[in-house]
C-alpha atoms as a PDB file:
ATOM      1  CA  UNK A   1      15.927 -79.636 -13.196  1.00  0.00           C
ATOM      2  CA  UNK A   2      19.638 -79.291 -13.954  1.00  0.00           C
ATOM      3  CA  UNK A   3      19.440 -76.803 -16.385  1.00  0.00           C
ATOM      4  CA  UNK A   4      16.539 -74.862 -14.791  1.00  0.00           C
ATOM      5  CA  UNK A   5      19.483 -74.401 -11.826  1.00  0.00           C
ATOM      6  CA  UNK A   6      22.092 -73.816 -14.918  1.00  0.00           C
ATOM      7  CA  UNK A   7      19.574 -71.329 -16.739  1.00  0.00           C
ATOM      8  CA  UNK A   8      19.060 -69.744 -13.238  1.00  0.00           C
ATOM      9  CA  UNK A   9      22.485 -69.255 -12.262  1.00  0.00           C
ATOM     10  CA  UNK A  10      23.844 -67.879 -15.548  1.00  0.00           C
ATOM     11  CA  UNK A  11      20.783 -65.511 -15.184  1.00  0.00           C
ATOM     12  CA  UNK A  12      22.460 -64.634 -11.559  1.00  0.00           C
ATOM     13  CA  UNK A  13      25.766 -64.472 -12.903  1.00  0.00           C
ATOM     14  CA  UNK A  14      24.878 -61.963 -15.601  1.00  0.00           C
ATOM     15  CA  UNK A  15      22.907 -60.016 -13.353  1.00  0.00           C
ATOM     16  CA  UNK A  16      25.918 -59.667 -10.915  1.00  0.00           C
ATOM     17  CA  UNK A  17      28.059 -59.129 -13.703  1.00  0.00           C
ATOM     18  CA  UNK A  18      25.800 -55.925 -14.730  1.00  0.00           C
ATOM     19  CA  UNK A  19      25.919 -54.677 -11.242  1.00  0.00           C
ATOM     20  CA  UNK A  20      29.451 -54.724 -10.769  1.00  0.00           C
ATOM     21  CA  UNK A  21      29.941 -52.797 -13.960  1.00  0.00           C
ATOM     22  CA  UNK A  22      27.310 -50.201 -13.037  1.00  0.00           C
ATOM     23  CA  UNK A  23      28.871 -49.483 -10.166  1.00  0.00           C
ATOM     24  CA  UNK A  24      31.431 -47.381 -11.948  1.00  0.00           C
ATOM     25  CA  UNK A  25      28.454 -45.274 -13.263  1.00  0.00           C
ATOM     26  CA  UNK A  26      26.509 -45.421  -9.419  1.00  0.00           C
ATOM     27  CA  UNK A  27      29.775 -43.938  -7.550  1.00  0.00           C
ATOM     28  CA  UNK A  28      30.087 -41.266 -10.451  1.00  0.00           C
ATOM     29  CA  UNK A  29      26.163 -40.535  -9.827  1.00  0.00           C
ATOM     30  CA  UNK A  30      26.808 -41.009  -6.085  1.00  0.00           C
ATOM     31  CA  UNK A  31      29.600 -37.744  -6.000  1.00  0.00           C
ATOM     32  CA  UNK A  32      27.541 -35.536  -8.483  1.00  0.00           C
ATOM     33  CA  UNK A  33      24.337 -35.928  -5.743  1.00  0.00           C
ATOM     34  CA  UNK A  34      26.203 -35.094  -3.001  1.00  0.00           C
ATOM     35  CA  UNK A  35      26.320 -31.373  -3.416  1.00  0.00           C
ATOM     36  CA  UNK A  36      22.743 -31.484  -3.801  1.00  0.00           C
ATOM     37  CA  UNK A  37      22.118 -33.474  -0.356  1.00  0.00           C
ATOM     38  CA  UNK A  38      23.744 -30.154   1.359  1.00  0.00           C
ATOM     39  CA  UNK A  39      20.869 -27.896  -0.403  1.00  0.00           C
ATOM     40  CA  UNK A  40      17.943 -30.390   0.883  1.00  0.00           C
ATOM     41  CA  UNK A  41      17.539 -28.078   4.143  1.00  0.00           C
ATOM     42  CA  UNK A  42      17.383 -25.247   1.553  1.00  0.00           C
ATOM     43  CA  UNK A  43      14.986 -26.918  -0.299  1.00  0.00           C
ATOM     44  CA  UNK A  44      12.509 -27.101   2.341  1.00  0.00           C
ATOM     45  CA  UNK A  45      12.931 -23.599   3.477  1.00  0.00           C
ATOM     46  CA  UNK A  46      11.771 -22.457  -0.275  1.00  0.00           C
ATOM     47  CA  UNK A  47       8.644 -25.336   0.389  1.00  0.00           C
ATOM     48  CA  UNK A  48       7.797 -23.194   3.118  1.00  0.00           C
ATOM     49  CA  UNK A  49       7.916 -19.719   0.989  1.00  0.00           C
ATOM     50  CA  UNK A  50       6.426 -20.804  -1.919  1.00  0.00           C
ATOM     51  CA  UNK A  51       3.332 -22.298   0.525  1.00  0.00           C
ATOM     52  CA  UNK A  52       3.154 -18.430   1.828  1.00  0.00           C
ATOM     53  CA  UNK A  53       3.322 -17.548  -1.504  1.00  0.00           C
ATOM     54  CA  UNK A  54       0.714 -19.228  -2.701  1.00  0.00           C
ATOM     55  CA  UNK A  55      -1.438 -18.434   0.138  1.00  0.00           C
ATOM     56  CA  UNK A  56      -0.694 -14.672  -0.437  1.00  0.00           C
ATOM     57  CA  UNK A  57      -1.782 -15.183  -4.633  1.00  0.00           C
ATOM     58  CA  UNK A  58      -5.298 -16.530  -3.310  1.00  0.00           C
ATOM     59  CA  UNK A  59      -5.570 -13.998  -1.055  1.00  0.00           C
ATOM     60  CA  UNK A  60      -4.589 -11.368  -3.648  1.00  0.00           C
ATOM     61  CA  UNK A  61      -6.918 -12.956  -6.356  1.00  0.00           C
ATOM     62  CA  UNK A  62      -9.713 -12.864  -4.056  1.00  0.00           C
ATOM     63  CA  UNK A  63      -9.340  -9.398  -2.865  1.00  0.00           C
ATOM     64  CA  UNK A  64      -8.212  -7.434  -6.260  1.00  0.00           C
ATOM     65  CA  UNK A  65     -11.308  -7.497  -7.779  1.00  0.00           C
ATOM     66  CA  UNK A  66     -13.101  -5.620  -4.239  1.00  0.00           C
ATOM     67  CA  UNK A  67     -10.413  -3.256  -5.031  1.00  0.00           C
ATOM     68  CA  UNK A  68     -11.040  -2.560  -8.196  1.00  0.00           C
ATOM     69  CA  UNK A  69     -14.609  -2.144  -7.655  1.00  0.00           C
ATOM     70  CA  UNK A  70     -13.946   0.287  -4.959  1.00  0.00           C
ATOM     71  CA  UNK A  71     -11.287   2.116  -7.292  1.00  0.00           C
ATOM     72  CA  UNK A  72     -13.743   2.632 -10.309  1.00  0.00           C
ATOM     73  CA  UNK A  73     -16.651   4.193  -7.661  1.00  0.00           C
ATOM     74  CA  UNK A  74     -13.488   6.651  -6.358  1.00  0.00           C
ATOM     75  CA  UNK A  75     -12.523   7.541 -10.074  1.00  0.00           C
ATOM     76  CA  UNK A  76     -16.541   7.659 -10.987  1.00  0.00           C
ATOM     77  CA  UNK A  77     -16.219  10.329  -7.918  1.00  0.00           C
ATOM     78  CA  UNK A  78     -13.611  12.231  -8.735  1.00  0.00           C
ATOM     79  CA  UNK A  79     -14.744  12.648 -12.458  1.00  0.00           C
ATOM     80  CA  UNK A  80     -17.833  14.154 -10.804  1.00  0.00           C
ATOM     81  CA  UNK A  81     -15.945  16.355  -8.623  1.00  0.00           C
ATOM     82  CA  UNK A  82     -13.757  17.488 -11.309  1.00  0.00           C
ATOM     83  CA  UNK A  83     -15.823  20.263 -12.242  1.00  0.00           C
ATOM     84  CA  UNK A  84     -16.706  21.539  -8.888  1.00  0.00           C
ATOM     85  CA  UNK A  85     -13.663  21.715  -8.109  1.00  0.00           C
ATOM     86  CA  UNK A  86     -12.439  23.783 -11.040  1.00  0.00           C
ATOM     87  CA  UNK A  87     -15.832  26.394 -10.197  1.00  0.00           C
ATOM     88  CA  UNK A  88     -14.030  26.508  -6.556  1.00  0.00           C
ATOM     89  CA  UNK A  89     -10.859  27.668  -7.751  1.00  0.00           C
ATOM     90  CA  UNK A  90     -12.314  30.466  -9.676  1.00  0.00           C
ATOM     91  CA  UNK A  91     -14.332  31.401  -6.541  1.00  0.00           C
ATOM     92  CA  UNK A  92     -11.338  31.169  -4.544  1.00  0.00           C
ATOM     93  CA  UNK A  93      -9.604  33.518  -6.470  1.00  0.00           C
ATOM     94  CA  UNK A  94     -12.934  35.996  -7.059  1.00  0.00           C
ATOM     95  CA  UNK A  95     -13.186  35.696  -3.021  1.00  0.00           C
ATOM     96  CA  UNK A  96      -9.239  36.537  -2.339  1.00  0.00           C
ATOM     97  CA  UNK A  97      -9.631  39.590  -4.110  1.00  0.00           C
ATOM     98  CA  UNK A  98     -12.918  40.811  -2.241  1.00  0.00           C
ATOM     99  CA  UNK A  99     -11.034  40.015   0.807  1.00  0.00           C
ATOM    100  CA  UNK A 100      -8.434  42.711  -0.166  1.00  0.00           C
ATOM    101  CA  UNK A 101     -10.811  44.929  -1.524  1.00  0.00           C
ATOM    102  CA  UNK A 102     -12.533  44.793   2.194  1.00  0.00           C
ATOM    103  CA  UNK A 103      -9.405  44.388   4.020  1.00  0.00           C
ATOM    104  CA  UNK A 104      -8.130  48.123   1.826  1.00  0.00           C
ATOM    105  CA  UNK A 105     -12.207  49.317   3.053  1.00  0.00           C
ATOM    106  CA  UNK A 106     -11.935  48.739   6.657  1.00  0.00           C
ATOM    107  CA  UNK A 107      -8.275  50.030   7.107  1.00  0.00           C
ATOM    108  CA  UNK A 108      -9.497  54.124   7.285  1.00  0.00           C
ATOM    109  CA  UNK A 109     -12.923  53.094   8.788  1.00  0.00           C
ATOM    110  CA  UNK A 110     -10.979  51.430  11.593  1.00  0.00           C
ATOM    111  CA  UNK A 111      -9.204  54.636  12.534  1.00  0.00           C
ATOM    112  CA  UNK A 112     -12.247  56.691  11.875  1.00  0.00           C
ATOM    113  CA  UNK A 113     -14.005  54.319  14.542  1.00  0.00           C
ATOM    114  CA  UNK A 114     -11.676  54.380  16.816  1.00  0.00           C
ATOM    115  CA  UNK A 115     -11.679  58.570  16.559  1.00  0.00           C
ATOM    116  CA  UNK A 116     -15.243  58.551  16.448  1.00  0.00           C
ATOM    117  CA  UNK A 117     -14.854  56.282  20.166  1.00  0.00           C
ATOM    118  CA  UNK A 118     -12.513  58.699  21.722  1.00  0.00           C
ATOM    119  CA  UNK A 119     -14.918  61.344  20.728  1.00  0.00           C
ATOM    120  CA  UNK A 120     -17.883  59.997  22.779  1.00  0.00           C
ATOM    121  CA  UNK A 121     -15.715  59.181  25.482  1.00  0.00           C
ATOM    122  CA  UNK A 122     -15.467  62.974  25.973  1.00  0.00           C
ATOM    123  CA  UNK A 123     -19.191  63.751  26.042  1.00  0.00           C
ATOM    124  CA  UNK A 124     -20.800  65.237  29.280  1.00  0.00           C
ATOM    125  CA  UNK A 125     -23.306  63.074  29.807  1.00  0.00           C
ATOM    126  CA  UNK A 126     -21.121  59.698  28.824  1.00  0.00           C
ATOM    127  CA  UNK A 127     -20.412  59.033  32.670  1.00  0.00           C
ATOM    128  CA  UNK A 128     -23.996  59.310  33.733  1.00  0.00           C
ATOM    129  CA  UNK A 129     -24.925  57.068  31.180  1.00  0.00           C
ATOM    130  CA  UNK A 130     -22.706  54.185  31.671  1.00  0.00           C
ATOM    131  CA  UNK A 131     -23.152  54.092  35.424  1.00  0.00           C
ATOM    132  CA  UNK A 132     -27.318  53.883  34.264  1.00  0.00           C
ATOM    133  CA  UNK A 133     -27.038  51.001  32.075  1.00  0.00           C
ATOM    134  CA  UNK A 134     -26.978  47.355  33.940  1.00  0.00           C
ATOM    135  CA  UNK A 135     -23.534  45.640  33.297  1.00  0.00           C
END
C-alpha cells in the first residue's frame, strides 16, 4: 500500500511539475488568442452573411436553369424574327420614298383643289343649293 501512495504521488508530482512548466507556453498561447477574442463578434456577423449567402446560391441554383430555358425560347424567337425584320427595313425604306413621291403629288393638287373650291363657291346656283341640302 505504501508504494501504491509513493507510485501515486510521484505520478502527482510529475504531473504538477509538467503543468507548471507549460504554463510558460499557456500564457504565451493565452496573449496570441486575445486579439482573436475581439474579432468573435465579427465572426458571427460573417455566420450570419454567409447563411444569406448560402440561401441566395440555392435560390440561384434553383432558378438559373428556368432562366435559361426562358432565354433559349427568346433567342429561338429572335432567330425567327431576324429575317422579318430585315424584309421590314427594306419596306421601310421602299415606303419612305412613296411617301415623298405622294407627299411631291399632292403638293400642286392641293392648290388646284383649293382653286377648284373657290371656283364653285362663285357659281349662281351654289347658295340655293346649300340652303336645299339637310345639314
Amino acid at each position: 500500500m505504501l508504494r501504491t501512495v509513493l507510485n501515486l504521488t510521484t505520478r502527482v508530482a510529475g504531473g504538477l511539475v509538467a503543468g507548471v512548466a507549460a504554463l510558460p507556453r499557456i500564457a504565451d498561447a493565452l496573449d496570441r488568442l486575445t486579439p482573436l477574442a475581439d474579432a468573435l463578434p465579427q465572426v458571427g456577423e460573417l455566420r450570419g452573411t454567409l447563411e444569406r449567402l448560402e440561401r441566395l446560391a440555392t435560390f440561384l441554383a434553383e432558378e438559373l436553369p428556368e432562366a435559361l430555358h426562358q432565354m433559349e425560347a427568346v433567342h429561338a424567337q429572335l432567330v425567327e424574327l431576324a429575317p422579318k425584320i430585315t424584309a421590314l427595313a427594306g419596306t421601310t425604306g421602299q415606303l419612305d420614298e412613296s411617301i415623298r413621291v405622294l407627299a411631291a403629288a399632292l403638293g400642286p393638287l392641293q392648290g388646284t383643289t383649293e382653286r377648284l373650291g373657290r371656283l364653285v363657291d362663285r357659281l349662281p346656283d351654289r347658295r340655293r343649293r346649300n340652303q336645299a341640302l339637310p345639314g
